[in-house]
Protein backbone atom coordinates (compact mmCIF):
# COMPACT_ATOMS: atom_id res chain seq x y z
CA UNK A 1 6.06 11.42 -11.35
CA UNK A 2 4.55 12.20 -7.85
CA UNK A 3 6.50 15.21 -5.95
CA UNK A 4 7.33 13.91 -2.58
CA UNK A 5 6.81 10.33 -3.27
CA UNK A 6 10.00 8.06 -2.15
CA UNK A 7 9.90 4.62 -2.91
CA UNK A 8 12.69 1.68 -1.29
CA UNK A 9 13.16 -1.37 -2.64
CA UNK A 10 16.17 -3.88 -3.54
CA UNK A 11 13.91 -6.36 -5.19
CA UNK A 12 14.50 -5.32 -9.14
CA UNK A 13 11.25 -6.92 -9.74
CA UNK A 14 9.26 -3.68 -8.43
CA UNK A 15 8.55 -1.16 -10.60
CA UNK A 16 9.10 2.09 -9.31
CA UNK A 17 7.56 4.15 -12.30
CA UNK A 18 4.31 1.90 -12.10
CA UNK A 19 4.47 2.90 -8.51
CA UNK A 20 4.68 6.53 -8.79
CA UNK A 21 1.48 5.96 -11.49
CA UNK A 22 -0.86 4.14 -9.08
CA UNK A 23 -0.12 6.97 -6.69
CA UNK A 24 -0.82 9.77 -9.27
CA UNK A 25 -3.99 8.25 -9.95
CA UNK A 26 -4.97 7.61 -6.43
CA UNK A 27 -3.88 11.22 -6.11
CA UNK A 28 -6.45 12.09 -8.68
CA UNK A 29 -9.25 10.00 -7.68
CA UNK A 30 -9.35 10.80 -4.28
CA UNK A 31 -8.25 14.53 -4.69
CA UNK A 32 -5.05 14.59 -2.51
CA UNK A 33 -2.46 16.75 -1.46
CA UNK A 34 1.10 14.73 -1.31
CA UNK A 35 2.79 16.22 1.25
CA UNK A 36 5.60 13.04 1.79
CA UNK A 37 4.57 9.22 1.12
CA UNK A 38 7.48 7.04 1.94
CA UNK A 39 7.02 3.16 0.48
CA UNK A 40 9.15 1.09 1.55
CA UNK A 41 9.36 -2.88 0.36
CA UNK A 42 11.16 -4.56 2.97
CA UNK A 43 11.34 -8.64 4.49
CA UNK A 44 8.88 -9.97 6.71
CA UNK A 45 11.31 -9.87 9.41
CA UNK A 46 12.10 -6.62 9.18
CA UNK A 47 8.49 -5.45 9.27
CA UNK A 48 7.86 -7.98 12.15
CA UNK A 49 10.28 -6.06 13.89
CA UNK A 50 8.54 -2.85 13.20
CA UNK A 51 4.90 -4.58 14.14
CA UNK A 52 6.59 -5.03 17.51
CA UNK A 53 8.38 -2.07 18.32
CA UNK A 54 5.86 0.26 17.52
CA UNK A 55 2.14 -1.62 17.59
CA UNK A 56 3.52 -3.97 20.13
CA UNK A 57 1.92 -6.51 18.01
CA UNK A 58 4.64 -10.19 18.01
CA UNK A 59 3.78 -11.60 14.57
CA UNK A 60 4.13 -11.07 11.12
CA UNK A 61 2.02 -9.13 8.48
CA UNK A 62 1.90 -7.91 5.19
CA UNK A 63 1.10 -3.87 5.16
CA UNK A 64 1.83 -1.36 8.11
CA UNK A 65 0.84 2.62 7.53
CA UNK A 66 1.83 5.61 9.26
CA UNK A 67 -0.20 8.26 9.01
CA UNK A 68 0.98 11.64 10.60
CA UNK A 69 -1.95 14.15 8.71
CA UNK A 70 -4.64 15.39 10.65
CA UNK A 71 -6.31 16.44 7.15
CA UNK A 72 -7.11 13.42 4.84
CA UNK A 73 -6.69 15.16 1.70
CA UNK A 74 -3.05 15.96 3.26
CA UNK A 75 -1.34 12.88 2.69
CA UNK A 76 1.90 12.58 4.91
CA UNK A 77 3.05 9.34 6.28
CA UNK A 78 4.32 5.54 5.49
CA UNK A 79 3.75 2.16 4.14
CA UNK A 80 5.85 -1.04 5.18
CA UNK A 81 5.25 -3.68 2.81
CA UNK A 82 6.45 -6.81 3.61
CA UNK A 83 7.27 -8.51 -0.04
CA UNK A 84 7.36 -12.02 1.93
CA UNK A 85 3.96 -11.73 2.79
CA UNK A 86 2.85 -10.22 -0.59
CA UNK A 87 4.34 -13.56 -2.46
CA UNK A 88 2.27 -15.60 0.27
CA UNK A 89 -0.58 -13.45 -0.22
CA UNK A 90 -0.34 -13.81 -3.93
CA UNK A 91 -0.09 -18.18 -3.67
CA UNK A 92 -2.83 -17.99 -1.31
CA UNK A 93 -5.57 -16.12 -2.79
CA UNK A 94 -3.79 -17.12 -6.60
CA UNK A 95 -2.87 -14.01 -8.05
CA UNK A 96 -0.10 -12.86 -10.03
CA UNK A 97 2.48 -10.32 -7.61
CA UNK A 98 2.52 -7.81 -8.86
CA UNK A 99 -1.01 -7.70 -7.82
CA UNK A 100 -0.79 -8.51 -4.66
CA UNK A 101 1.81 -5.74 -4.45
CA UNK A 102 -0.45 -3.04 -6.16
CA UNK A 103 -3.19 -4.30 -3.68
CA UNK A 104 -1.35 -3.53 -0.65
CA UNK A 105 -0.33 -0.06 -1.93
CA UNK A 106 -3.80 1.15 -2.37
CA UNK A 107 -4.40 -0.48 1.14
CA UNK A 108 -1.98 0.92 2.91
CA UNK A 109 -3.44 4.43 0.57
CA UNK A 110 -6.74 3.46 2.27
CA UNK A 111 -5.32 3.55 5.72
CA UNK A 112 -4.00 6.88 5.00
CA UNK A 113 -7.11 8.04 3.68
CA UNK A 114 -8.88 6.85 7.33
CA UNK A 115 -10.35 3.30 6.08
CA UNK A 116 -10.34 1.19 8.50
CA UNK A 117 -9.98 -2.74 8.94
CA UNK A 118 -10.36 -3.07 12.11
CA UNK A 119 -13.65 -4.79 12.49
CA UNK A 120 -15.88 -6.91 10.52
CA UNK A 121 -17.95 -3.96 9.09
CA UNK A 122 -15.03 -1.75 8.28
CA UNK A 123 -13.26 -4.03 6.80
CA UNK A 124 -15.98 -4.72 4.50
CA UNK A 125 -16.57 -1.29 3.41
CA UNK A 126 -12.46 -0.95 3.11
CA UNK A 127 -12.45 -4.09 0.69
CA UNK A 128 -15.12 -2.80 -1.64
CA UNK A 129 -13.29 0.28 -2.12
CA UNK A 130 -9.61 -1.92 -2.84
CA UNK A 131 -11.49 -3.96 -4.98
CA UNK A 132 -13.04 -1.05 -6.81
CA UNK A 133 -9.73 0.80 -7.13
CA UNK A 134 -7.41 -2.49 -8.36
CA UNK A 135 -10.32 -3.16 -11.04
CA UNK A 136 -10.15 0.24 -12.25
CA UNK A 137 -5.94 0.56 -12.36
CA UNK A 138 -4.62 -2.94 -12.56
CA UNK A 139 -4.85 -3.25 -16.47
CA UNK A 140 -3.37 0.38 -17.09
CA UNK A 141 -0.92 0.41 -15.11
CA UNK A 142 0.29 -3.33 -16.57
CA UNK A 143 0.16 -1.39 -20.23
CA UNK A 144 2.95 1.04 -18.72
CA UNK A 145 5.41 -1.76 -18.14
């Protein structure tokens, strides 16, 4: 298990130990320092409310990250995942949830790491590396289960 990692949830169907795993190995592959990573699996109008208050942004999404390090191998921040979106997201591009939700937790990992998404190019660069690190976890940590 990951020192400093808390993860919230109510929805039984997220798996909290194949959390913690994803986040050890993103630990390892990136060479980070956990200092706190909250994750927090809330509704899409809770996170719309968060998208508003804070970003001052009126509409719904699927990932919002935190990040309060000013050294990127010092990890120390948040990740709102809206579980709403993440079932939309997984209908839409025809995946299976759980994912969709490992997908937006090495997203949101990315953010915290200083990807960007922002524009066209970053957002390619940022996609590569997602796709890169759900190839290269997905199937292990589905063998944990």
């Amino acid at each position: 298990m990951v020192k400093n990692l808390q993860i919230y949830s109510n929805d039984p169907s997220i798996q909290k130990r194949n959390v913690h795993r994803l986040v050890q190995y993103l630990k390892k592959e990136f060479n980070l320092n956990i200092l706190f990573l909250s994750i927090s699996f809330i509704s899409s109008p809770e996170l719309r409310v968060v998208n508003k208050k804070y970003l001052k942004h009126d509409f719904d999404t699927d990932i919002i990250t935190f990040n309060y390090s000013k050294i990127t191998s010092d990890v120390d921040g948040e990740i709102l995942i809206s579980l709403d979106e993440a079932k939309r997201n997984a209908r839409k591009f025809n995946v299976t949830y759980d994912k969709e939700i490992f997908r937006l937790i090495i997203h949101g990992m990315l953010h915290l790491l200083n990807f960007d998404d922002m524009d066209a190019s970053s957002k390619k660069i940022m996609k590569k590396e997602e796709n890169k690190l759900i190839n290269k976890y997905y199937f292990t940590l589905l063998r944990g289960k």
